[in-house]
Protein backbone atom coordinates (compact mmCIF):
# COMPACT_ATOMS: atom_id res chain seq x y z
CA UNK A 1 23.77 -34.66 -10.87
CA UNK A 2 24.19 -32.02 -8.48
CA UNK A 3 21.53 -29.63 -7.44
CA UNK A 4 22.27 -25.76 -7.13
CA UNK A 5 20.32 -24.63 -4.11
CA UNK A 6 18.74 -21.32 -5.57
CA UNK A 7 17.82 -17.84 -3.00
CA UNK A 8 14.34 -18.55 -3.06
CA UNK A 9 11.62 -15.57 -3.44
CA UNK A 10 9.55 -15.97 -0.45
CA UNK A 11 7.13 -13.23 -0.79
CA UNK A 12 5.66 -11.34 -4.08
CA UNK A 13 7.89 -8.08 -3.56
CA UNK A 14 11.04 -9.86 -2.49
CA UNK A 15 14.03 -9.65 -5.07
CA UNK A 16 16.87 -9.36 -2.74
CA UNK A 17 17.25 -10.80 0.61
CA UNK A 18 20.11 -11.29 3.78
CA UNK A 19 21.41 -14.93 4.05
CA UNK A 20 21.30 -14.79 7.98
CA UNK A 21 22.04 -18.32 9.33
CA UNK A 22 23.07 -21.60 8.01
CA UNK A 23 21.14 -24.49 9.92
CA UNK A 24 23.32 -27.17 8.13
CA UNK A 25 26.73 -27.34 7.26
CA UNK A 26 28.87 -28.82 4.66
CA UNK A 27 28.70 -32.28 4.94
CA UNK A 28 24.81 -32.25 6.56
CA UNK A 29 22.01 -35.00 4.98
CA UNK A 30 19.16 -33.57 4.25
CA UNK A 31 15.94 -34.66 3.15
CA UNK A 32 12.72 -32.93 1.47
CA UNK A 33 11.18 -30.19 4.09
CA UNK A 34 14.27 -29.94 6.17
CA UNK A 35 14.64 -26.28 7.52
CA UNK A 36 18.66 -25.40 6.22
CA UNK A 37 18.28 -21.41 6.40
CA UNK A 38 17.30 -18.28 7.98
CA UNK A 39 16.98 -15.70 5.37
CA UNK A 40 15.89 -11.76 6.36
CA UNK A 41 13.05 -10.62 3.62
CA UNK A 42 11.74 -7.19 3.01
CA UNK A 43 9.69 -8.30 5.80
CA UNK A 44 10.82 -10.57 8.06
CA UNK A 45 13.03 -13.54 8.97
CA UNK A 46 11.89 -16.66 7.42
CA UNK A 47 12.90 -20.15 7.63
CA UNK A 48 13.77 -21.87 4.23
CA UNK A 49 13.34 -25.82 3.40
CA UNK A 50 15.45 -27.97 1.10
CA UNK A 51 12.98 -29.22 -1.73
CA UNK A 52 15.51 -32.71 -2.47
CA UNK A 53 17.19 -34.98 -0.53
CA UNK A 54 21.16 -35.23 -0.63
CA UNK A 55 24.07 -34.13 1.39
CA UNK A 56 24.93 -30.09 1.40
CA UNK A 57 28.55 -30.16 -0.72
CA UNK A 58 29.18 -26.60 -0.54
CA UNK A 59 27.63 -23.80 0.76
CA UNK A 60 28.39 -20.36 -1.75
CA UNK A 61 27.35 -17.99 0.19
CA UNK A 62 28.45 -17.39 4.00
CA UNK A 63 26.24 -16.98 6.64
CA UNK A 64 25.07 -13.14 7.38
CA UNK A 65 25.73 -11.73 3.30
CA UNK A 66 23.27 -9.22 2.66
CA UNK A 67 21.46 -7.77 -0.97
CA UNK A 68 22.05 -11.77 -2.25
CA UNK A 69 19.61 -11.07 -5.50
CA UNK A 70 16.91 -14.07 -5.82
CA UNK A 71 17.92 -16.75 -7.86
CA UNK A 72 21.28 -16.74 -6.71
CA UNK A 73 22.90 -20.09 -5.55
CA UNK A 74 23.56 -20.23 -2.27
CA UNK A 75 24.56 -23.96 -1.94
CA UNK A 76 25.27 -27.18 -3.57
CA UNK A 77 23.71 -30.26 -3.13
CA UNK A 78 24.99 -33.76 -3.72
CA UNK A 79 23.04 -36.66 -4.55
CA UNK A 80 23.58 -40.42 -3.30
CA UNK A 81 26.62 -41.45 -4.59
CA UNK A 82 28.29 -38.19 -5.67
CA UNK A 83 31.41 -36.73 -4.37
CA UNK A 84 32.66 -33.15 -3.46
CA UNK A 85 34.41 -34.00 -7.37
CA UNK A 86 31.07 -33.27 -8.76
CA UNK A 87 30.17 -29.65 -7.66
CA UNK A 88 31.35 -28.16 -10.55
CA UNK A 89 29.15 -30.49 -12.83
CA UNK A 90 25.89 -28.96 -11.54
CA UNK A 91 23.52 -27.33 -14.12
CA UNK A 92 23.59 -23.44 -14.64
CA UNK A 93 20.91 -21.54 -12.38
CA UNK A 94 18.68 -19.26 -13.34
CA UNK A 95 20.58 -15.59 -13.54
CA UNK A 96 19.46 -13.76 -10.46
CA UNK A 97 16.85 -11.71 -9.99
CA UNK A 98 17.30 -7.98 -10.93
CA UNK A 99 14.40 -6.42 -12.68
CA UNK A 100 12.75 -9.48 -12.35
CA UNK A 101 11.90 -11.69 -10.14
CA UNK A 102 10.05 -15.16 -9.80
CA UNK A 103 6.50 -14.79 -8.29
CA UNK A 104 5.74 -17.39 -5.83
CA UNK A 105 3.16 -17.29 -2.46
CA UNK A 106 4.80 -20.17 0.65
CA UNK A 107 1.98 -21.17 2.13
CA UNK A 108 2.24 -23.38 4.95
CA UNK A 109 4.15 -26.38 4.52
CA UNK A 110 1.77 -29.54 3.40
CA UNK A 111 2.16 -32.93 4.90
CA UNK A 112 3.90 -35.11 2.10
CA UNK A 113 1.32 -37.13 0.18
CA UNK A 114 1.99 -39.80 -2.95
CA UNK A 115 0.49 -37.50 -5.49
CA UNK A 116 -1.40 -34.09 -6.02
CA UNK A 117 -4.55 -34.05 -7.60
CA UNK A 118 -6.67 -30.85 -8.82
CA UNK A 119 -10.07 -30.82 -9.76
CA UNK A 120 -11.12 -30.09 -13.41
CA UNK A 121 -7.56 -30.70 -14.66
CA UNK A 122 -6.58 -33.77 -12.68
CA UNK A 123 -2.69 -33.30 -12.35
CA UNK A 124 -0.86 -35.94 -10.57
CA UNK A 125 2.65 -35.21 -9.49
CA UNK A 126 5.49 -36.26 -6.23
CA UNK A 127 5.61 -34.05 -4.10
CA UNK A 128 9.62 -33.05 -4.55
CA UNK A 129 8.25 -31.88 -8.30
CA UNK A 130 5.35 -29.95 -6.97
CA UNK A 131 7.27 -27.83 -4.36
CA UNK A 132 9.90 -27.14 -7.23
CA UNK A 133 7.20 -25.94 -9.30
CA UNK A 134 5.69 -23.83 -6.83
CA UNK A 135 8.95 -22.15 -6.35
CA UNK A 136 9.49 -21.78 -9.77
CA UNK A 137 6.42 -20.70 -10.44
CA UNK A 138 5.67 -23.32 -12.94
CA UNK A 139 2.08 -24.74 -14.33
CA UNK A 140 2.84 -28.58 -13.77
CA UNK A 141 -0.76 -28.93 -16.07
CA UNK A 142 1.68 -27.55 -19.13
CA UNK A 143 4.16 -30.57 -18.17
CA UNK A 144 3.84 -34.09 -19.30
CA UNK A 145 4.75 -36.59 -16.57
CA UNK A 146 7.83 -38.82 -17.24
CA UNK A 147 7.37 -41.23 -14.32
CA UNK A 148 4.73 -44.32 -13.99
CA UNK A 149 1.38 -43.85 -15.57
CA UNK A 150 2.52 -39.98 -16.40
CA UNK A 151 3.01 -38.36 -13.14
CA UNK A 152 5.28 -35.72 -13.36
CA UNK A 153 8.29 -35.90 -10.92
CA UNK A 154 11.63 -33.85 -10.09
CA UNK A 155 13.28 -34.14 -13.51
CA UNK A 156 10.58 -33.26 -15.71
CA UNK A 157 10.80 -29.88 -13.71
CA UNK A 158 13.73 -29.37 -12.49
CA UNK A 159 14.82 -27.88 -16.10
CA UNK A 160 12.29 -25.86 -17.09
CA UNK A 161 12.75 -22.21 -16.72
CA UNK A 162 10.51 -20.47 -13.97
CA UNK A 163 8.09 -17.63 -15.08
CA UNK A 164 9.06 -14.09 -14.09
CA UNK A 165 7.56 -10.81 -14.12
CA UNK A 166 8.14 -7.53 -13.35
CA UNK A 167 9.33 -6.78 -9.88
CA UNK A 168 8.71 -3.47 -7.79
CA UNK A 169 11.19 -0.78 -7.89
CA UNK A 170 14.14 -1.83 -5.28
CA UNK A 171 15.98 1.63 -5.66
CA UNK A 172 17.16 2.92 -2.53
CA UNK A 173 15.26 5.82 -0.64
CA UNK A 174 16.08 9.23 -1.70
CA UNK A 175 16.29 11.80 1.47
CA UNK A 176 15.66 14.95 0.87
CA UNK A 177 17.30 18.03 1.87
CA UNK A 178 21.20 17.82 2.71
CA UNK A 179 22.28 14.47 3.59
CA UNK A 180 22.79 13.98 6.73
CA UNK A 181 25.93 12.16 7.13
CA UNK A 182 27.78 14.73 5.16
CA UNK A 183 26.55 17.57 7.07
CA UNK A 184 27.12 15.41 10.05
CA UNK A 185 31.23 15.04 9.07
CA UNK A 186 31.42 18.69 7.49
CA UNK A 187 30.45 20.23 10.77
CA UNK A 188 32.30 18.11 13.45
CA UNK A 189 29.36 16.39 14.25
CA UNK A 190 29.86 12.88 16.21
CA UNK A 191 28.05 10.32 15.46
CA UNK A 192 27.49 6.38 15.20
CA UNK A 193 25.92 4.57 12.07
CA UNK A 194 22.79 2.12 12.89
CA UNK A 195 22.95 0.22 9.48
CA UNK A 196 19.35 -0.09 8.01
CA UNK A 197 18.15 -3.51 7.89
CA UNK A 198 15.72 -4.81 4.68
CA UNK A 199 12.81 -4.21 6.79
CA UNK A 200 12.89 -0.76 7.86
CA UNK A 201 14.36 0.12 4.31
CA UNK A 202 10.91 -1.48 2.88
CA UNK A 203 8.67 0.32 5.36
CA UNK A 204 10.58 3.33 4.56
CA UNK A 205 10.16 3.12 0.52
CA UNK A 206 6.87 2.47 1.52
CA UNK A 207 5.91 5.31 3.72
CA UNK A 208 7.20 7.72 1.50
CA UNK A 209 5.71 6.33 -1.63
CA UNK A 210 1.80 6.59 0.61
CA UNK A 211 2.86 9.82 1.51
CA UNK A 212 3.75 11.22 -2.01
CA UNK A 213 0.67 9.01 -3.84
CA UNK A 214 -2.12 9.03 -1.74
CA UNK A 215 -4.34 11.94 -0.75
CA UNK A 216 -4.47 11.64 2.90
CA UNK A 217 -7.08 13.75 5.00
CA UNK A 218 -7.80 13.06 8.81
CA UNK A 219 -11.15 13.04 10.79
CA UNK A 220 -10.39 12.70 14.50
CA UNK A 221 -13.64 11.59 16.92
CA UNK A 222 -13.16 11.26 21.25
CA UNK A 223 -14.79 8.07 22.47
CA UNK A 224 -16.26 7.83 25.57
CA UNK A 225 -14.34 4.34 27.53
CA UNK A 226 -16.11 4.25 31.18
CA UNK A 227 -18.51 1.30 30.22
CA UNK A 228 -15.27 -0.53 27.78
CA UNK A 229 -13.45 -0.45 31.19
CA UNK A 230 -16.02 -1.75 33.13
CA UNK A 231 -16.78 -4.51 30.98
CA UNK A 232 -13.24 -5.19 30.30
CA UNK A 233 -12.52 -5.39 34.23
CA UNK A 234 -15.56 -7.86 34.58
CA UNK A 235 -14.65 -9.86 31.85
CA UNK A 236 -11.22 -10.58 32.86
CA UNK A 237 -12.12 -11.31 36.42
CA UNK A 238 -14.28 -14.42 35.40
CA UNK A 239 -11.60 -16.15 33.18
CA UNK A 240 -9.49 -16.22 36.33
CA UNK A 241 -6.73 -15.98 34.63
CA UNK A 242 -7.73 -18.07 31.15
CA UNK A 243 -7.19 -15.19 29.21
CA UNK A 244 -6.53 -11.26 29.31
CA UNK A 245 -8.48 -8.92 26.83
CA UNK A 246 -6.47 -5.42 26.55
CA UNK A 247 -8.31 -2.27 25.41
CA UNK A 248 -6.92 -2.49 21.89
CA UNK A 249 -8.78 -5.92 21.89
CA UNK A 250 -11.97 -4.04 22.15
CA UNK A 251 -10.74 -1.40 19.53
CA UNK A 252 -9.60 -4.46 16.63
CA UNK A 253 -13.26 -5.65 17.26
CA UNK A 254 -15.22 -2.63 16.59
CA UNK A 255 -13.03 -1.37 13.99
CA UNK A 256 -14.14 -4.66 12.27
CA UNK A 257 -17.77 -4.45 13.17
CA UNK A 258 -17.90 -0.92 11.96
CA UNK A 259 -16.55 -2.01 8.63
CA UNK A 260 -19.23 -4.94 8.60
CA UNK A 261 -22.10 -2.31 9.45
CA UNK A 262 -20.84 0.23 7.01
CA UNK A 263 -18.62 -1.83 4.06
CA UNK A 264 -18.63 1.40 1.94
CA UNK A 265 -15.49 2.09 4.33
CA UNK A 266 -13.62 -1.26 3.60
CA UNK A 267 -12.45 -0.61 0.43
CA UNK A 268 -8.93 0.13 -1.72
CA UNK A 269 -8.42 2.44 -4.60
CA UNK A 270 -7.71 1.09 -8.19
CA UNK A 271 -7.20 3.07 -11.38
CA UNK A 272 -10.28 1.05 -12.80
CA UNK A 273 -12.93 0.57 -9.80
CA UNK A 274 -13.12 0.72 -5.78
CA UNK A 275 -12.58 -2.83 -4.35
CA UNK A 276 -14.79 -3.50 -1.80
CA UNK A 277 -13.69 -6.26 0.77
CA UNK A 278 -16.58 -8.61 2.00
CA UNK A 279 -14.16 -9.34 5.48
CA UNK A 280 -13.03 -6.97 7.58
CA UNK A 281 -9.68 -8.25 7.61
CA UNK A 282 -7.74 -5.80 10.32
CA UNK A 283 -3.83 -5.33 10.52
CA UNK A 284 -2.09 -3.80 13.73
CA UNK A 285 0.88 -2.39 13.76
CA UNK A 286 3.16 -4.08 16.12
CA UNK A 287 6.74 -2.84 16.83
CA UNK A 288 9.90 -5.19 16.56
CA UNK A 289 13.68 -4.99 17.02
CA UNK A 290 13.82 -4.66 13.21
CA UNK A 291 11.10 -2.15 12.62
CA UNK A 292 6.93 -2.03 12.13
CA UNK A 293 5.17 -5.12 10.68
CA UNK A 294 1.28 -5.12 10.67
CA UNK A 295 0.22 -8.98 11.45
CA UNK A 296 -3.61 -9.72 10.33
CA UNK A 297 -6.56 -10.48 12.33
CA UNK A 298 -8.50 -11.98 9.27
CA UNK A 299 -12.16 -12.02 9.47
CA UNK A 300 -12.07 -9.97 12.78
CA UNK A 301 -15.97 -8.94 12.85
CA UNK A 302 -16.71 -12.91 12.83
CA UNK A 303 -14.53 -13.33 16.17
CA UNK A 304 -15.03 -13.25 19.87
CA UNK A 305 -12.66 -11.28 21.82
CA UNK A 306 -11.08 -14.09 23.42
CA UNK A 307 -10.44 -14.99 20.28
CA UNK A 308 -8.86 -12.17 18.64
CA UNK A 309 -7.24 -11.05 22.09
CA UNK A 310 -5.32 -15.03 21.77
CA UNK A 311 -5.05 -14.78 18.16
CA UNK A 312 -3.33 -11.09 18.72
CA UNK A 313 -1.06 -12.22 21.45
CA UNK A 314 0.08 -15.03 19.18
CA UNK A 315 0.51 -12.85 16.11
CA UNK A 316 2.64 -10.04 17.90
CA UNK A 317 5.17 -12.36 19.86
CA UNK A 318 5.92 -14.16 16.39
CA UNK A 319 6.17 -10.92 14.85
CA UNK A 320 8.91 -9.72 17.48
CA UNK A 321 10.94 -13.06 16.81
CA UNK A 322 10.41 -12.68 12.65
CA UNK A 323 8.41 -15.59 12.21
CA UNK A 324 5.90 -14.88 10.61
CA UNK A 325 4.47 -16.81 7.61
CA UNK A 326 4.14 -13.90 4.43
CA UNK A 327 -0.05 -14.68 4.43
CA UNK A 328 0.02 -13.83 8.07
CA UNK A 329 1.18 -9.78 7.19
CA UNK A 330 0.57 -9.24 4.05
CA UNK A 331 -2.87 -8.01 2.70
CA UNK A 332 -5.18 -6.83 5.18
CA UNK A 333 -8.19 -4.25 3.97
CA UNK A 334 -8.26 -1.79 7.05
CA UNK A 335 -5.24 -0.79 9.91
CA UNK A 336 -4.90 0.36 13.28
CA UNK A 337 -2.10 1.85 14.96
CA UNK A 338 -2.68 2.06 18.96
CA UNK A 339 -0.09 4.01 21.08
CA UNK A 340 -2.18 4.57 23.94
CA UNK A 341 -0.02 2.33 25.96
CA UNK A 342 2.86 4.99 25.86
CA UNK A 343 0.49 7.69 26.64
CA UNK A 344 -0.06 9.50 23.55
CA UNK A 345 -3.77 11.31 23.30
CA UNK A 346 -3.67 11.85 19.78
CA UNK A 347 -1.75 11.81 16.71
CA UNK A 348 -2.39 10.74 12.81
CA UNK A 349 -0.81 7.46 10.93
CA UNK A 350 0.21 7.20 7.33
CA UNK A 351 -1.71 4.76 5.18
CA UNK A 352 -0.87 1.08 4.37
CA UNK A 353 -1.44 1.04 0.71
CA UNK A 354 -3.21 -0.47 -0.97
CA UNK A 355 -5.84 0.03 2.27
CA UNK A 356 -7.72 3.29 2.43
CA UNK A 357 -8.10 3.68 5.57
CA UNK A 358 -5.98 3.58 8.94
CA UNK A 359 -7.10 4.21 12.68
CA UNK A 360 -4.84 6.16 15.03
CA UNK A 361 -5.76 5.26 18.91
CA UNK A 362 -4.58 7.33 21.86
CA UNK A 363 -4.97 6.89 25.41
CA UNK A 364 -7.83 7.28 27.37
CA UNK A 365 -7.70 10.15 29.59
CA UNK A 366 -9.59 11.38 32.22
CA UNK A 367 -10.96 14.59 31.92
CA UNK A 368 -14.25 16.79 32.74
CA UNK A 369 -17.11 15.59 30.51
CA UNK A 370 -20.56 16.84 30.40
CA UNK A 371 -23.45 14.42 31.14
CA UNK A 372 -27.15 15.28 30.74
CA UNK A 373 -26.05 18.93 31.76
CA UNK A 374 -23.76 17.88 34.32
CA UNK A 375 -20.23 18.09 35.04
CA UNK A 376 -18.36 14.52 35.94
CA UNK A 377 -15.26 12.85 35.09
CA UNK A 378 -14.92 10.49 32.22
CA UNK A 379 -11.94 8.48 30.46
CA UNK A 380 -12.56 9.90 27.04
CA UNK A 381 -9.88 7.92 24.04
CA UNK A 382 -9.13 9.94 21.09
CA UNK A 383 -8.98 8.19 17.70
CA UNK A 384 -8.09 9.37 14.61
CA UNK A 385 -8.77 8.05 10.81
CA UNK A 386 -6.65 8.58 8.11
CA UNK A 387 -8.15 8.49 5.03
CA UNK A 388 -7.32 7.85 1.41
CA UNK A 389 -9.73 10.49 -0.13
CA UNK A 390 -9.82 8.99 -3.55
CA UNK A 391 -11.91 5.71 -2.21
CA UNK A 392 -13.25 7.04 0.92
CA UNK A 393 -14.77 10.61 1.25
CA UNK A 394 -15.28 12.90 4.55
CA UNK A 395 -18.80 11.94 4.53
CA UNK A 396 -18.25 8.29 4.68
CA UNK A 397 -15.22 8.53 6.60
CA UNK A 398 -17.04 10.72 9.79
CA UNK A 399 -20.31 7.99 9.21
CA UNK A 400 -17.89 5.18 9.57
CA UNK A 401 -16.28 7.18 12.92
CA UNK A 402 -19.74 7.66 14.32
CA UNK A 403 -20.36 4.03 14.38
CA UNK A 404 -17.00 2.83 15.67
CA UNK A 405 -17.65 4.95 18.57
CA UNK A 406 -21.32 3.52 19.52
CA UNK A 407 -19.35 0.06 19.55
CA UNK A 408 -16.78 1.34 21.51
CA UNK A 409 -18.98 3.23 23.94
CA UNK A 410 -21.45 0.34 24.31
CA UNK A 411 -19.45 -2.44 24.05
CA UNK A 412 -22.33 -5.08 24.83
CA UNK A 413 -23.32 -3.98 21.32
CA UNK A 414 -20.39 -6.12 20.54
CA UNK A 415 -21.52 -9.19 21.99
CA UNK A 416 -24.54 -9.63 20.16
């Protein structure tokens, strides 16, 4: 029987998404892990794999439709021995997502293995019916197997309707004030649209919503970055070239081992109780041609520099080119936002909820500084911490500040 190829739901939030390229055509084989789309998320561009084997008989939707609702079919796929005759016989899909949506985390795709075994609850299953069930959010221990000694395979899944819940709001955001584009065309004004892609429209919804909801206040500190410099410089001669730490390098690696001496500043707000992360698990924001996307170092205070400066390098380029996997950006307990490199001294960021905290980093400057009563010159960084006031306090906030800065001032502290 024919198989509708469904929009899949590739991250939590997602319940719309832009088809943006067709790998296959009409006509293509395929087989089980086969990449056959690029589809634009609320967060990035994403590659999307067939979960059967057959040959595509129609695609539905054309390559580059945007707002195509989750759950949708997009294509058709025909099964040995079936004919472009038997597209209309496949079975009705899901209704699209609106106020719903199904739930389902991609992780990385698995190598393909004869069956799938759990502890406690030994469940045995092919892989075809496990991926379906992932994507359809289904419990295979609530199925019972049709195929040799009971393990569950594609049709004893392939009917069963996927669990939903609630989605987030997907409502456009509301500008306030005039709208622009009217005012624009009642006065005269020229002017060419930039249509908004699904990215920016999230991180917009998003910045307003931490702006309205949380109670931001801002403590801003100057760190000293003569002996950062220095040890930077020295470290980067001996790799000869293996490898290139950049300030922010230094900054993702005491922002971590801050958190790890003071934890009372990795935390997130929640109606019933602060959460309090055991990792410092650091997201930087990282511009792309489709707007800001904070990749994660995860674990950061446990790392080296070379390794988060590789790890950071890697993160950002994939960011850029919207490959990204969803575990990669999503989560994260504590942010920073670095714009020294365009040669801003100071400024403050807007929280990533649900984190309560997010550090701003300026350039370092020279300018007069005052040693042991003496005037000299010193390359002095100004960072500033935005603060969600309902888990973190001033008094915490300036403690965690204070040690941030002995990292970043004595950055051997680091090493040890």
């Amino acid at each position: 029987m024919p198989i509708n190829i469904l929009m899949p739901a590739l991250s939590p939030t997602m319940t719309e998404g832009t088809l943006a390229k067709w790998l296959k055509a009409e006509g293509d084989k395929v087989k089980a892990g086969d990449v056959i789309a690029e589809i634009e998320t609320d967060k990035a561009t994403m590659e999307v794999e067939a979960v059967d084997e057959g040959t595509i008989g129609k695609i539905l939707v054309a390559a580059g439709t945007a707002n195509v609702a989750v759950n949708a079919p997009i294509a058709v796929l025909l099964e040995d021995g079936e004919s472009a005759a038997d597209i209309s016989k496949a079975p009705a899909s899901p209704a699209p997502a609106q106020k719903t949506v199904t739930v389902e985390q991609h992780a990385p795709a698995a190598a393909p293995q004869k069956t799938v075994e759990r502890t406690g609850d030994r469940v045995f299953a092919t892989p075809l019916a496990r991926r379906i069930a992932q994507q359809k959010n289904i419990d295979l221990k609530a199925l019972k197997g049709s195929g040799p000694h009971g393990r569950i395979v594609k049709d004893d899944v392939i009917n069963v309707k996927p669990v939903t819940t609630t989605a987030p709001s997907s409502a456009p955001v509301m500008s306030s004030g005039p709208n622009a584009k009217t005012l624009a065309q009642q006065l005269g004004m020229n002017f060419t649209e930039l249509p908004n892609n699904n990215i920016k429209k999230v991180v917009a919804r998003r910045l307003l919503e931490s702006k309205q909801t949380v109670p931001h206040f801002y403590l801003t500190i100057d760190c000293r970055i003569d002996e950062l410099l220095k040890a930077r410089q020295r470290l980067n001669d001996e790799a000869k070239g293996a490898f290139k730490l950049s300030v922010n390098d230094f900054v993702i690696k005491a922002a971590a081992m801050a958190l790890k001496a003071y934890p009372a500043a990795n935390v997130a707000w929640t109606d019933d109780a602060v959460l309090q992360y055991e990792h410092a698990d650091v997201s930087v924001a990282v511009a792309t041609p489709n707007g800001l996307i904070t990749p994660i170092i995860k674990k950061a205070e446990t790392k080296g520099l070379k390794q988060i400066s590789s790890e950071m390098k890697d993160l950002a380029a994939r960011a850029r080119d919207g490959k990204l996997k969803p575990e990669e950006f999503q989560g994260g307990t504590f942010s920073v936002s670095n714009l020294g490199m365009f040669g801003i001294k100071n400024f403050g960021a807007i929280i990533n909820p649900p984190q309560a905290c997010i550090l701003a980093v300026g350039a370092g400057i020279e300018q007069p500084v005052v040693i042991d009563g003496m005037l000299a010159v010193g390359t002095v960084m100004s960072c500033t911490l935005s603060v969600d006031h309902r888990a973190v306090d001033g008094a915490v906030g300036a403690e965690y500040l204070q040690i941030f800065k002995s990292y970043i001032e004595n950055p051997v502290a680091m090493l040890v």
